[in-house]
C-alpha atoms as a PDB file:
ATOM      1  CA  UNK A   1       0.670  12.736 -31.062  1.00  0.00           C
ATOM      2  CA  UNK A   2       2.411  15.714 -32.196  1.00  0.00           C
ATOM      3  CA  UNK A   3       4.325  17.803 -29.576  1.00  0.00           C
ATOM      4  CA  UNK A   4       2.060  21.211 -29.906  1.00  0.00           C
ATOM      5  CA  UNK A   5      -0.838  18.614 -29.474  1.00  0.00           C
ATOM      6  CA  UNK A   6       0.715  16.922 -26.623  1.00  0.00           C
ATOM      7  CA  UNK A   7       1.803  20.708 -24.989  1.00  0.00           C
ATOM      8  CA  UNK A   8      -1.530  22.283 -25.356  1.00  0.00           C
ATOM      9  CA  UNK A   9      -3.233  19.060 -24.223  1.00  0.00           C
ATOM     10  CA  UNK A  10      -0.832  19.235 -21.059  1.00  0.00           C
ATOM     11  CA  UNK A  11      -1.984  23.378 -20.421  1.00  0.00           C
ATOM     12  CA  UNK A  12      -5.732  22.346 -20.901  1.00  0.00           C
ATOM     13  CA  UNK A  13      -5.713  19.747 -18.220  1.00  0.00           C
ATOM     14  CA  UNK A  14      -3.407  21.864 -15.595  1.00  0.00           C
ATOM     15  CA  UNK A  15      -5.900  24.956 -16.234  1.00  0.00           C
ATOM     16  CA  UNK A  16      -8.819  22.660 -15.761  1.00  0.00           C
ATOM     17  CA  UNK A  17      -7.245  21.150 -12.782  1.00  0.00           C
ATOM     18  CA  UNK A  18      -6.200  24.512 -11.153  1.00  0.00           C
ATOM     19  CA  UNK A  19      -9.362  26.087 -11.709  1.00  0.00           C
ATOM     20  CA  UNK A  20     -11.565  22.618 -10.447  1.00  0.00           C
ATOM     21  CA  UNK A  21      -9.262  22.969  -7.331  1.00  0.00           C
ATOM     22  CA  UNK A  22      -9.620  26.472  -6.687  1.00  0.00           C
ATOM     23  CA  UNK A  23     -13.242  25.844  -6.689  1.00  0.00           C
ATOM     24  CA  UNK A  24     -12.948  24.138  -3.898  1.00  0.00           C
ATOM     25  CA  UNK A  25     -10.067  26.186  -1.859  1.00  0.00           C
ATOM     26  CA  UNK A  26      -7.270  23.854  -2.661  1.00  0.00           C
ATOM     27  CA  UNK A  27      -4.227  24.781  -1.153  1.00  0.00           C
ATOM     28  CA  UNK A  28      -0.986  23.900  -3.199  1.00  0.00           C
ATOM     29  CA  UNK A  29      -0.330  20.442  -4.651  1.00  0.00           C
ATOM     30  CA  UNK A  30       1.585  17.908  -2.795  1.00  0.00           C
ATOM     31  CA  UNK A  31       4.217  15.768  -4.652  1.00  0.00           C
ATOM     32  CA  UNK A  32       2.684  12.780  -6.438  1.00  0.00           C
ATOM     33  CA  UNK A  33       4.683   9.761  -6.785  1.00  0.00           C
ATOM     34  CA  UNK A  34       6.234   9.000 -10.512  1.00  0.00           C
ATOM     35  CA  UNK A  35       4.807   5.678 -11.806  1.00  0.00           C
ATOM     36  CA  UNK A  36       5.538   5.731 -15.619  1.00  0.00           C
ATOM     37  CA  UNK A  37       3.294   2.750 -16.009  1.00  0.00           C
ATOM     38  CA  UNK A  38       0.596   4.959 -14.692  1.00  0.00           C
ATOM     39  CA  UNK A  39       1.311   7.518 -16.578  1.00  0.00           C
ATOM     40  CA  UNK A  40       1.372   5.256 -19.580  1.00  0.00           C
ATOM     41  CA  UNK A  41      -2.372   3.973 -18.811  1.00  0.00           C
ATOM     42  CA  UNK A  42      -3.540   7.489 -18.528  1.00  0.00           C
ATOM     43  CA  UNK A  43      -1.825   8.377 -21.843  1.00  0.00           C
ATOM     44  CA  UNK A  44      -3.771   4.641 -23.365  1.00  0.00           C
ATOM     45  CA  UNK A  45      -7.038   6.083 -21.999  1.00  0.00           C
ATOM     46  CA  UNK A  46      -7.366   9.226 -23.321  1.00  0.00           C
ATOM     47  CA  UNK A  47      -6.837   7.675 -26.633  1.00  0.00           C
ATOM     48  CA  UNK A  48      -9.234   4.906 -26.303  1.00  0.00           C
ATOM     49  CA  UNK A  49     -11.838   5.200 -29.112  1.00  0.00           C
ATOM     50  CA  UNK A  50     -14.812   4.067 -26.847  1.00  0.00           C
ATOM     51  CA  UNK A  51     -16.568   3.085 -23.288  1.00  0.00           C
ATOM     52  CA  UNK A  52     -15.626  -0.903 -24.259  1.00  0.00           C
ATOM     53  CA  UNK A  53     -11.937   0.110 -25.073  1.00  0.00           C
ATOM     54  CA  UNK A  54     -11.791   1.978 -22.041  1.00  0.00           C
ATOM     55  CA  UNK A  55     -12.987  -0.100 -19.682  1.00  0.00           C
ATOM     56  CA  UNK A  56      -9.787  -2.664 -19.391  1.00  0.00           C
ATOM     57  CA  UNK A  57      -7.793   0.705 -18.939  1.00  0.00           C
ATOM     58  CA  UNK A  58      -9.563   2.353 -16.332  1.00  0.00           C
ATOM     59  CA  UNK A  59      -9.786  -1.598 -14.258  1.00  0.00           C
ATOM     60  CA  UNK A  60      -5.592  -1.087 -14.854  1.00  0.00           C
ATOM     61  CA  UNK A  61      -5.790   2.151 -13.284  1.00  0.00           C
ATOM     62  CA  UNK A  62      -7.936   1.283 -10.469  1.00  0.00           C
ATOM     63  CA  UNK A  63      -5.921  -1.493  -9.361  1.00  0.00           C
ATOM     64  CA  UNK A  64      -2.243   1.012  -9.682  1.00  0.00           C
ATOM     65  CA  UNK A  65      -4.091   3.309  -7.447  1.00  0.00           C
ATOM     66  CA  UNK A  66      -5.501   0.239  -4.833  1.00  0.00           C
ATOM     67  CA  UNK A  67      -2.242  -0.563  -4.548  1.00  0.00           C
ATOM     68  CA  UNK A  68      -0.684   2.037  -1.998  1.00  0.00           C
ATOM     69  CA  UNK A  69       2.561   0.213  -2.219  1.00  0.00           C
ATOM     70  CA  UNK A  70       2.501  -0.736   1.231  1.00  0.00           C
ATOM     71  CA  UNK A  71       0.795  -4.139   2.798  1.00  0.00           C
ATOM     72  CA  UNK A  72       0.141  -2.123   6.293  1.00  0.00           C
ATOM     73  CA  UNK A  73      -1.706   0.603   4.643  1.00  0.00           C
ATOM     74  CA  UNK A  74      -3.277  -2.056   2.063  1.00  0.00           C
ATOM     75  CA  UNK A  75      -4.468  -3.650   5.143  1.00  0.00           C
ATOM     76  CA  UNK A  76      -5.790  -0.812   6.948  1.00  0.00           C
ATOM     77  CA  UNK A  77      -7.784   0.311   3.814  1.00  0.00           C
ATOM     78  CA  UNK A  78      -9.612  -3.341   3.795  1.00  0.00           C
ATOM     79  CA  UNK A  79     -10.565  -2.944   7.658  1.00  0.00           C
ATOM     80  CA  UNK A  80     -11.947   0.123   6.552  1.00  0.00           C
ATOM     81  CA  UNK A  81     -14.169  -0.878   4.145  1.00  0.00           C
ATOM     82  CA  UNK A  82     -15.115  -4.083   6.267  1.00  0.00           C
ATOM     83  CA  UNK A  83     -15.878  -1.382   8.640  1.00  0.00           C
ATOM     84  CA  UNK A  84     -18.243   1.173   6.723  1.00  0.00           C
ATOM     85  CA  UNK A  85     -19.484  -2.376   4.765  1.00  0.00           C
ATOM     86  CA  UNK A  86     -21.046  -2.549   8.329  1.00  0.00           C
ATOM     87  CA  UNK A  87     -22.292   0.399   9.456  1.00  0.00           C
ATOM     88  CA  UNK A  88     -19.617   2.116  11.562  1.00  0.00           C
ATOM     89  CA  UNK A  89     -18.397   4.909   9.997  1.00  0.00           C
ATOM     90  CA  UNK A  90     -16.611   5.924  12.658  1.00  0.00           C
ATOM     91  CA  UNK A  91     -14.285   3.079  13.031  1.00  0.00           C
ATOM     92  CA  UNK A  92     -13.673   2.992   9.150  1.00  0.00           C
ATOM     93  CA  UNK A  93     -12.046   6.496   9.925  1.00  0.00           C
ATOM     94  CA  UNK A  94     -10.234   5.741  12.414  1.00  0.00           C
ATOM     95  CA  UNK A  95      -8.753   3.425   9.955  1.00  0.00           C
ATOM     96  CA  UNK A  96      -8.324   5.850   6.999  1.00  0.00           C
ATOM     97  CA  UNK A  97      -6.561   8.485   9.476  1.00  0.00           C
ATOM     98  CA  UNK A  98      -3.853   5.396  10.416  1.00  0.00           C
ATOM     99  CA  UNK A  99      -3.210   4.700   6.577  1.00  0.00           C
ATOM    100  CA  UNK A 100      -3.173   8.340   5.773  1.00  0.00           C
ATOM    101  CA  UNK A 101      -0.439   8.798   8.758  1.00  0.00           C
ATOM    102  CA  UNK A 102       1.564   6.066   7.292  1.00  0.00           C
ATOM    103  CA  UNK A 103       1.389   7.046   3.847  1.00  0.00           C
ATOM    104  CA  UNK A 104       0.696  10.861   3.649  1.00  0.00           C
ATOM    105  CA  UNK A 105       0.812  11.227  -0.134  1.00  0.00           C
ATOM    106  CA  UNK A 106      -1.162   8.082  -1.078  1.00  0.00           C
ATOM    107  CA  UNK A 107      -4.314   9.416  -2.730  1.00  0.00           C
ATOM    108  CA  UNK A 108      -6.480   6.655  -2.519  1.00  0.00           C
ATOM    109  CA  UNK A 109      -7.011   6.892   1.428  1.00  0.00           C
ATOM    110  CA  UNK A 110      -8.336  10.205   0.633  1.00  0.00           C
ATOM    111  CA  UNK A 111     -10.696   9.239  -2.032  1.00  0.00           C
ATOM    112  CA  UNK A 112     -11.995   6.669   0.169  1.00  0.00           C
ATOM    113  CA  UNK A 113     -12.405   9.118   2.978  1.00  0.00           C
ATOM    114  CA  UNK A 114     -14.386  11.346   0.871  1.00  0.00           C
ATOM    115  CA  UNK A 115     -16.598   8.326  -0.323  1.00  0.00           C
ATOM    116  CA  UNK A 116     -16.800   7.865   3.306  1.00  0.00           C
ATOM    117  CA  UNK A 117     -17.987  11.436   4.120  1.00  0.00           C
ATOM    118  CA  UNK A 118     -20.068  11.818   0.922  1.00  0.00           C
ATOM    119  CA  UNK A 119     -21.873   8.264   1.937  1.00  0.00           C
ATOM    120  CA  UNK A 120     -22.965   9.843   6.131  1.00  0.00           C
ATOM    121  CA  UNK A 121     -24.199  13.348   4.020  1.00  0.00           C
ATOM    122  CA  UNK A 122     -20.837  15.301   5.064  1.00  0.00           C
ATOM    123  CA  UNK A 123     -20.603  17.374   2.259  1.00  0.00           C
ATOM    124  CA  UNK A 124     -17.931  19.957   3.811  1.00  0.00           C
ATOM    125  CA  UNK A 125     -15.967  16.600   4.838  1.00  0.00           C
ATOM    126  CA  UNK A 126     -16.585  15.148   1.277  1.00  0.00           C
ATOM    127  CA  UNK A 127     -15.254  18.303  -0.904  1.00  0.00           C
ATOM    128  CA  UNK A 128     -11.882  18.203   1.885  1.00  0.00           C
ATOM    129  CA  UNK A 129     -11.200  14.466   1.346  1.00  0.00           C
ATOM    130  CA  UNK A 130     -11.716  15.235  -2.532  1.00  0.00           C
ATOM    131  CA  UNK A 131      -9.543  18.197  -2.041  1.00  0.00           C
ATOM    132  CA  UNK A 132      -6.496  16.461  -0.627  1.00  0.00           C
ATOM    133  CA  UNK A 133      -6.785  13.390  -2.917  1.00  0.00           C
ATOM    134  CA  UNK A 134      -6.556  15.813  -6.213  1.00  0.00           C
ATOM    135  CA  UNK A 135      -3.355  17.417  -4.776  1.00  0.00           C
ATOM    136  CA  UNK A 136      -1.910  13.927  -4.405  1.00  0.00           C
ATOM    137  CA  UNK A 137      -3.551  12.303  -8.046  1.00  0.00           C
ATOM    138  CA  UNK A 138      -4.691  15.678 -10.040  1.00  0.00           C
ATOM    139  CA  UNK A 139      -5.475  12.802 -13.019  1.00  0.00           C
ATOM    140  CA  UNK A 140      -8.234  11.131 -10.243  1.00  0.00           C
ATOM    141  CA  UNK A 141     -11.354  11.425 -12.860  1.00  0.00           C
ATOM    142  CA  UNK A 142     -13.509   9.775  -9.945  1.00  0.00           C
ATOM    143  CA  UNK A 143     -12.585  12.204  -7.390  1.00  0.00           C
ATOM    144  CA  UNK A 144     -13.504  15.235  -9.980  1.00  0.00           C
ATOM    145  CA  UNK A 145     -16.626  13.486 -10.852  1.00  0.00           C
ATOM    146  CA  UNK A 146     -17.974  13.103  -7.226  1.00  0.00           C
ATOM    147  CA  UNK A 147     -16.867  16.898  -6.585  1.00  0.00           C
ATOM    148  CA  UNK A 148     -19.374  17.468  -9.591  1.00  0.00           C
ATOM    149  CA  UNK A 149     -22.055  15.352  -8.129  1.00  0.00           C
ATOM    150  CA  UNK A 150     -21.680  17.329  -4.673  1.00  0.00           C
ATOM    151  CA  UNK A 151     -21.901  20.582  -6.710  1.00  0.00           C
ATOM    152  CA  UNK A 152     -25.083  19.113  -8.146  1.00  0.00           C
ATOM    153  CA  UNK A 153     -26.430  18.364  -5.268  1.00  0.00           C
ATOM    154  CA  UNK A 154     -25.613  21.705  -3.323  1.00  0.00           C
ATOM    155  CA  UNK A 155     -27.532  23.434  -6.093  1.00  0.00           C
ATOM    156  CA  UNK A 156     -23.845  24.808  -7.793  1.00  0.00           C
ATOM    157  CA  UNK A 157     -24.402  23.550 -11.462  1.00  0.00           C
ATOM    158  CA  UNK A 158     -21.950  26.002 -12.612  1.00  0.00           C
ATOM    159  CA  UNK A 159     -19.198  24.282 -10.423  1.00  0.00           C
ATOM    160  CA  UNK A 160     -20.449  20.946 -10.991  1.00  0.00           C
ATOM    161  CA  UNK A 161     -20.269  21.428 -14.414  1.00  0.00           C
ATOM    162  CA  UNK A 162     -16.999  22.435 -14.629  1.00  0.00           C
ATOM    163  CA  UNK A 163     -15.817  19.325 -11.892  1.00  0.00           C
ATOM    164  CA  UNK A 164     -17.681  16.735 -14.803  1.00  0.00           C
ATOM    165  CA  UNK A 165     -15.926  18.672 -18.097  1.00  0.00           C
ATOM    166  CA  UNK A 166     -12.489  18.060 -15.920  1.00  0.00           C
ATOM    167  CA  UNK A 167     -12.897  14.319 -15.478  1.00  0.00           C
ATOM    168  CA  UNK A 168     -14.130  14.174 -18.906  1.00  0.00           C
ATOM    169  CA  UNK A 169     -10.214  15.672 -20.140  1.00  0.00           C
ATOM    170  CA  UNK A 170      -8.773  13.001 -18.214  1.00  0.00           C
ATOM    171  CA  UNK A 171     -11.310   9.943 -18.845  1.00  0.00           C
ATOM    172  CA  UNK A 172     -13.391  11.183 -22.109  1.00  0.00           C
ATOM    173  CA  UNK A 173     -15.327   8.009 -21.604  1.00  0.00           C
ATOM    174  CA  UNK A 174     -15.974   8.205 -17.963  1.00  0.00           C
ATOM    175  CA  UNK A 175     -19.774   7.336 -17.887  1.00  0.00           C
ATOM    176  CA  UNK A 176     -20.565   9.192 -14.389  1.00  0.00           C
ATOM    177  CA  UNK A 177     -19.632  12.582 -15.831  1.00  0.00           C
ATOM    178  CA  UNK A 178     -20.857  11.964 -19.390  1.00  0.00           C
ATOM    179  CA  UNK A 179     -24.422  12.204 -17.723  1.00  0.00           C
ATOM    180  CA  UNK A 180     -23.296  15.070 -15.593  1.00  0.00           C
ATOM    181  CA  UNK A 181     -22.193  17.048 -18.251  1.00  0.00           C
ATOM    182  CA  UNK A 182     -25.542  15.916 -20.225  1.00  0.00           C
ATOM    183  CA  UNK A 183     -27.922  16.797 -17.279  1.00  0.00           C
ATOM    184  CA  UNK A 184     -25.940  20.231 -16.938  1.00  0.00           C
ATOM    185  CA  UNK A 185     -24.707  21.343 -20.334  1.00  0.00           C
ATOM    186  CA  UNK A 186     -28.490  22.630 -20.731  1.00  0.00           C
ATOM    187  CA  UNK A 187     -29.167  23.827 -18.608  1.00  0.00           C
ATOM    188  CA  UNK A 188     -25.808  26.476 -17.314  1.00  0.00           C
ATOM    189  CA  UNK A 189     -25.025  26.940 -20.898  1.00  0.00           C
ATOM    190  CA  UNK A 190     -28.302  27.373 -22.173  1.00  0.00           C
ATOM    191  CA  UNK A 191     -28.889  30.131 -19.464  1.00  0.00           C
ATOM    192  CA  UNK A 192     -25.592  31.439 -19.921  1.00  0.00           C
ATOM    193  CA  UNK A 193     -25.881  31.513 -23.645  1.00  0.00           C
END
């Protein structure tokens, strides 16, 4: 990849992100953590050719970001999901807010809070946890694709839009937005055309 490629590629994805999060009132990013292997899976995905090529990819990625680094958290995140796995959302939180205390700038509790939120119909609660888990992993193409399905669902298909195109420059084969930006394209281009 050439270095103007590689530049403008870089300014596409920072606009994208800066404008998804100002969508939904982000305040200003939090450090991430450097993993170069990460980085180097994100760098494989975007040039896989194909769904099948990027499915191994995204499993790698998953697994980086399940991984919070520490085996308190890591067990606090599996109580929580044996928690909401039975019903009791509330106890599930409780868990997320002691992994989140413990490790402040791990994205992943975040995500899961928001899956947690999105799950009980807490939309405001959902778009917050989504929020705080982009400043921690801007690159977290599930996070932007379940902002876009929120969007959708609020009636915002401008916004949702947008949230599905910005997963899409991180994970171009990311099947969840692929149909959101089918089911949208239409229809907020089409009227804005």
């Amino acid at each position: 990849m050439n270095s103007i490629h590689l530049v403008m590629r870089n300014f596409v994805f920072a606009l994208v992100a800066a404008f998804t999060l100002a969508a939904c009132n982000a305040g200003p990013s939090a450090p991430t953590r450097v993993d170069p292997e990460l980085d180097a899976l994100f760098a494989q995905l975007e040039q896989a050719e194909d769904q099948q090529q990027a499915a191994p990819i995204e499993q790698a990625i998953w697994a980086r970001w399940a991984d919070s680094g520490s085996p308190t958290v890591n067990i606090l995140l599996e109580r929580a999901t044996a928690a909401e796995d039975a019903g009791d959302a509330e106890l599930a939180e409780r868990f997320l807010d002691q992994a989140s205390d413990l490790a402040p700038d791990y994205a992943e509790t975040w995500n899961r809070r928001a899956n947690l939120y999105y799950a009980i119909d807490d939309y405001p609660g959902a778009i917050s946890a989504i929020q705080e888990t982009l400043k921690r992993e801007p690159r977290h193409f599930a996070a932007l694709a379940a902002l876009g399905m929120i969007y959708e669902e609020l009636g915002q298909q401008r916004p949702a839009l947008e949230a599905f195109r910005a997963a899409l420059v991180i994970h171009p084969h990311y099947e969840v937005a692929i149909q959101g930006v089918r089911r949208l394209e239409p229809r907020v281009d089409g009227r804005d055309a």
